[in-house]
Protein backbone atom coordinates (compact mmCIF):
# COMPACT_ATOMS: atom_id res chain seq x y z
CA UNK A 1 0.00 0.00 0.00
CA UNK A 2 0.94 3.64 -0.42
CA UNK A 3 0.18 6.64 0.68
CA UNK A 4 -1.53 9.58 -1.32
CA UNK A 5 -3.14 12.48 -0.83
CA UNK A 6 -5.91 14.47 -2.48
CA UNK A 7 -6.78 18.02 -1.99
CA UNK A 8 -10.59 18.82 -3.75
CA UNK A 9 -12.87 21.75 -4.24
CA UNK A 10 -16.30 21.25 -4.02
CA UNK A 11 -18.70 23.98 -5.85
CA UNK A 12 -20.71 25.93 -3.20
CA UNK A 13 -23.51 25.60 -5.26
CA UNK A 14 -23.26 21.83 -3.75
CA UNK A 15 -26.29 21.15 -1.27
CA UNK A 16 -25.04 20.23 2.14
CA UNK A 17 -26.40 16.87 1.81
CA UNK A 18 -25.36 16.16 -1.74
CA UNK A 19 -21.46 17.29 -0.59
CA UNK A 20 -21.35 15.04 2.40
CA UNK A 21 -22.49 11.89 0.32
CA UNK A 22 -19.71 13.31 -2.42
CA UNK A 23 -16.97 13.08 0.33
CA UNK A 24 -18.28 9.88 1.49
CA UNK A 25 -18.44 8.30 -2.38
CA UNK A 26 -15.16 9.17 -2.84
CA UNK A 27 -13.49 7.72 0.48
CA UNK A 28 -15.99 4.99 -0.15
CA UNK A 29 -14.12 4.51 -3.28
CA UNK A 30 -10.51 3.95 -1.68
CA UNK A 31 -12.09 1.35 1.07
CA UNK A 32 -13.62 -0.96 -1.14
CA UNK A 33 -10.48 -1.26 -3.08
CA UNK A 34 -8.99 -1.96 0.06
CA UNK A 35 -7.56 0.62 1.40
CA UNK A 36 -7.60 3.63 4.57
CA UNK A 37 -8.91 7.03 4.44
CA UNK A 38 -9.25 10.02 6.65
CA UNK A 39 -11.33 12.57 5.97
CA UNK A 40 -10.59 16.25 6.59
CA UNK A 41 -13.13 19.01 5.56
CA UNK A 42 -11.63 22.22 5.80
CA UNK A 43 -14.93 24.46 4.91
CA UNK A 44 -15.43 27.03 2.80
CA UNK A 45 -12.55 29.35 1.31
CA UNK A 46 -11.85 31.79 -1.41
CA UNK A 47 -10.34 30.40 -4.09
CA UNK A 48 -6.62 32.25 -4.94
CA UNK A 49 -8.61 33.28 -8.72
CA UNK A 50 -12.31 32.39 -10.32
CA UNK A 51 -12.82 29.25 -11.53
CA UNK A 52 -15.97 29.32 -13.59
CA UNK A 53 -17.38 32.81 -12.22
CA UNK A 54 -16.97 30.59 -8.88
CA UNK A 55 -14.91 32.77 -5.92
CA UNK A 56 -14.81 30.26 -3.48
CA UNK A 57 -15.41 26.61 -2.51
CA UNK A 58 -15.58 23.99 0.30
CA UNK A 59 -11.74 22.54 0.09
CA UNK A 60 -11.51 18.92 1.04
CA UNK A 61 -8.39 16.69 2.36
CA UNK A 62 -8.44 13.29 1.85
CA UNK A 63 -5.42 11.10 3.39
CA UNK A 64 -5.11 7.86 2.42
CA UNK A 65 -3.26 4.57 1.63
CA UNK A 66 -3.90 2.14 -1.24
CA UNK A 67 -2.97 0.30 -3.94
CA UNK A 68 -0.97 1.94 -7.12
CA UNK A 69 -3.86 1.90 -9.53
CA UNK A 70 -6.43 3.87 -7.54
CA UNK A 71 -5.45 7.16 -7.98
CA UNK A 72 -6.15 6.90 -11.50
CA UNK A 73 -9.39 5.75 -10.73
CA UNK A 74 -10.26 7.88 -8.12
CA UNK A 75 -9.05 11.28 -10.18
CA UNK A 76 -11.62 9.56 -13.67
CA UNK A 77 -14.53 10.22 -10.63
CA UNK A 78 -14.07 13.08 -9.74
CA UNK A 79 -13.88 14.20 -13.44
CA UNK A 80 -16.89 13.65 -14.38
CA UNK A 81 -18.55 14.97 -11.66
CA UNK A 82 -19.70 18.32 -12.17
CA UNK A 83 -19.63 19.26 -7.91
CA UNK A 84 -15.79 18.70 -7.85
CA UNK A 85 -14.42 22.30 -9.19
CA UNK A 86 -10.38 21.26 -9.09
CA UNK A 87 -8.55 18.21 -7.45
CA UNK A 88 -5.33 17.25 -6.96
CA UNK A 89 -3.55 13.88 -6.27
CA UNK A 90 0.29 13.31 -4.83
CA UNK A 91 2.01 10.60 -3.76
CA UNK A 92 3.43 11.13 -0.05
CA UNK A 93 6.82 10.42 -0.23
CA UNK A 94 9.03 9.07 2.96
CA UNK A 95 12.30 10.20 2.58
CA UNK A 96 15.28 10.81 5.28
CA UNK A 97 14.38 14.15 6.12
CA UNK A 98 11.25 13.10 7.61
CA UNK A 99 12.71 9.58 9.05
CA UNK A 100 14.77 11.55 11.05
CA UNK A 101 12.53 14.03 12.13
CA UNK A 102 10.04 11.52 12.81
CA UNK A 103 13.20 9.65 15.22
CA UNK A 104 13.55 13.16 16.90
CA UNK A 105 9.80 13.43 17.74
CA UNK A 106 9.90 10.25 19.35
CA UNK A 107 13.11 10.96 20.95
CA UNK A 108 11.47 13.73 22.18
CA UNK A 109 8.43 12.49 23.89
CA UNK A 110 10.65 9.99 25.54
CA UNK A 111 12.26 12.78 27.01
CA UNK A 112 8.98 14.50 28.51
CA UNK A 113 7.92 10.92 29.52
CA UNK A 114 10.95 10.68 31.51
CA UNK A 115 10.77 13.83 33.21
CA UNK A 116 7.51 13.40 34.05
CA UNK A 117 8.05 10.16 35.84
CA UNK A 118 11.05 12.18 37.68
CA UNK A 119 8.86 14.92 38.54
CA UNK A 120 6.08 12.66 39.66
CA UNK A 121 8.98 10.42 41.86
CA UNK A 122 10.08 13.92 43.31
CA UNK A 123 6.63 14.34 44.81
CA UNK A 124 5.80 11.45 46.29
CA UNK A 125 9.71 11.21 48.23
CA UNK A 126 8.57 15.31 49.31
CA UNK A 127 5.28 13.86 50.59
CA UNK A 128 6.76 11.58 52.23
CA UNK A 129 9.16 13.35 54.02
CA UNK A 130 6.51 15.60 55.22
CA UNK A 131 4.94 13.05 56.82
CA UNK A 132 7.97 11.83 58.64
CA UNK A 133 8.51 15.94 59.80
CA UNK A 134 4.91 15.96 61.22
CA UNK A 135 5.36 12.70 62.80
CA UNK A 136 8.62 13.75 64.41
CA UNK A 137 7.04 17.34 65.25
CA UNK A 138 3.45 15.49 66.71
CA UNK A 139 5.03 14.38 70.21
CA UNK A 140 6.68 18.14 70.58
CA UNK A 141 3.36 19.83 69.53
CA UNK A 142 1.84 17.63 72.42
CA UNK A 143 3.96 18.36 75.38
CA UNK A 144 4.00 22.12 74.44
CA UNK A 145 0.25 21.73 74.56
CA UNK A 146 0.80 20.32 78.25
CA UNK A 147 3.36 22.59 79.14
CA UNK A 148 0.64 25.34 78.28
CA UNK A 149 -2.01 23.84 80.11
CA UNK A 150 -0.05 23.70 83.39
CA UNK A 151 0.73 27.07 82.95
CA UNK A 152 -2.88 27.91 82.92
CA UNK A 153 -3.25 25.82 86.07
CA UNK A 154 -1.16 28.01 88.03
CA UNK A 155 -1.94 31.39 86.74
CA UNK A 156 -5.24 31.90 87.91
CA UNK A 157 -4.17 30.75 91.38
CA UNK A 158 -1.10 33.68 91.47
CA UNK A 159 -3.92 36.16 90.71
CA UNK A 160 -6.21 35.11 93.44
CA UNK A 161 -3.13 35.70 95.93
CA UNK A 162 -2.75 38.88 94.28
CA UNK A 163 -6.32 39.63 94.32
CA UNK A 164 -6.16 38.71 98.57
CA UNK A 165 -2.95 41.01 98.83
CA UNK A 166 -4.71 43.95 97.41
CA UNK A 167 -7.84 43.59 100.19
């Protein structure tokens, strides 16, 4: 299989229903032979110059793979018929340049999968060492708290001996 791509204007004269079974005929076209397609409607857009008194059309992108002879066959349908306004199949070609930048990509996300993991491994060691500072910092917390409460105890009894001085 190989991969192809065609770019198509549809007329906007086109009904909305009568362009989506279009796009569907023609993808329709490259599965029963066999092949994948994926489907991209870009909407309307002015065309760069009139075609036919026309100023702008709905631009499709069709992506797909297949065998050699069906782009001949799918460019004799969309001659004759009279919704497609222009069309244009290529042949995607895989060549270094995009081999290696495909390598970097992955590279990459490796990368940011890595880091993520670290930054993920970083918060759960902090959370845990949190938990051992409040655990160390509990029995402190508790004998301040009795420390305060004795202190309490024998404050209001120095103020009573004050409060006997003063009469």
């Amino acid at each position: 299989m190989t991969n192809y791509e065609v770019l198509y204007i549809v007329s906007p004269k086109t009904e909305e229903g009568a362009r989506e079974e279009l796009i569907e005929r023609f993808k329709n076209v490259v599965v029963s032979a066999g092949g994948s397609a994926e489907v991209n409607k870009w909407g309307m857009r002015k065309l760069a110059y009139k075609i036919g008194f026309v100023s702008e059309g709905y631009y499709v992108l069709m992506t797909f793979s297949a065998p050699e002879d069906l782009p001949a066959e799918l460019e004799r349908q969309m001659r004759i018929s009279d919704s497609v306004i222009r069309f244009m199949v290529t042949k995607k070609v895989e060549n270094k340049l995009t081999r290696a930048e495909d390598a970097r990509k992955a590279k990459a996300a490796e990368k940011a999968a890595a880091a993520a993991k670290a930054r993920e491994e970083a918060a759960k060691e902090a959370e845990v060492k949190a938990e051992e500072v409040q655990e160390e910092a509990q029995p402190e917390v508790t004998e301040v708290a009795e420390e305060e409460a004795k202190a309490e105890e024998v404050q209001p009894e120095a103020e009573t001996t004050e409060a006997e001085k003063a009469e």
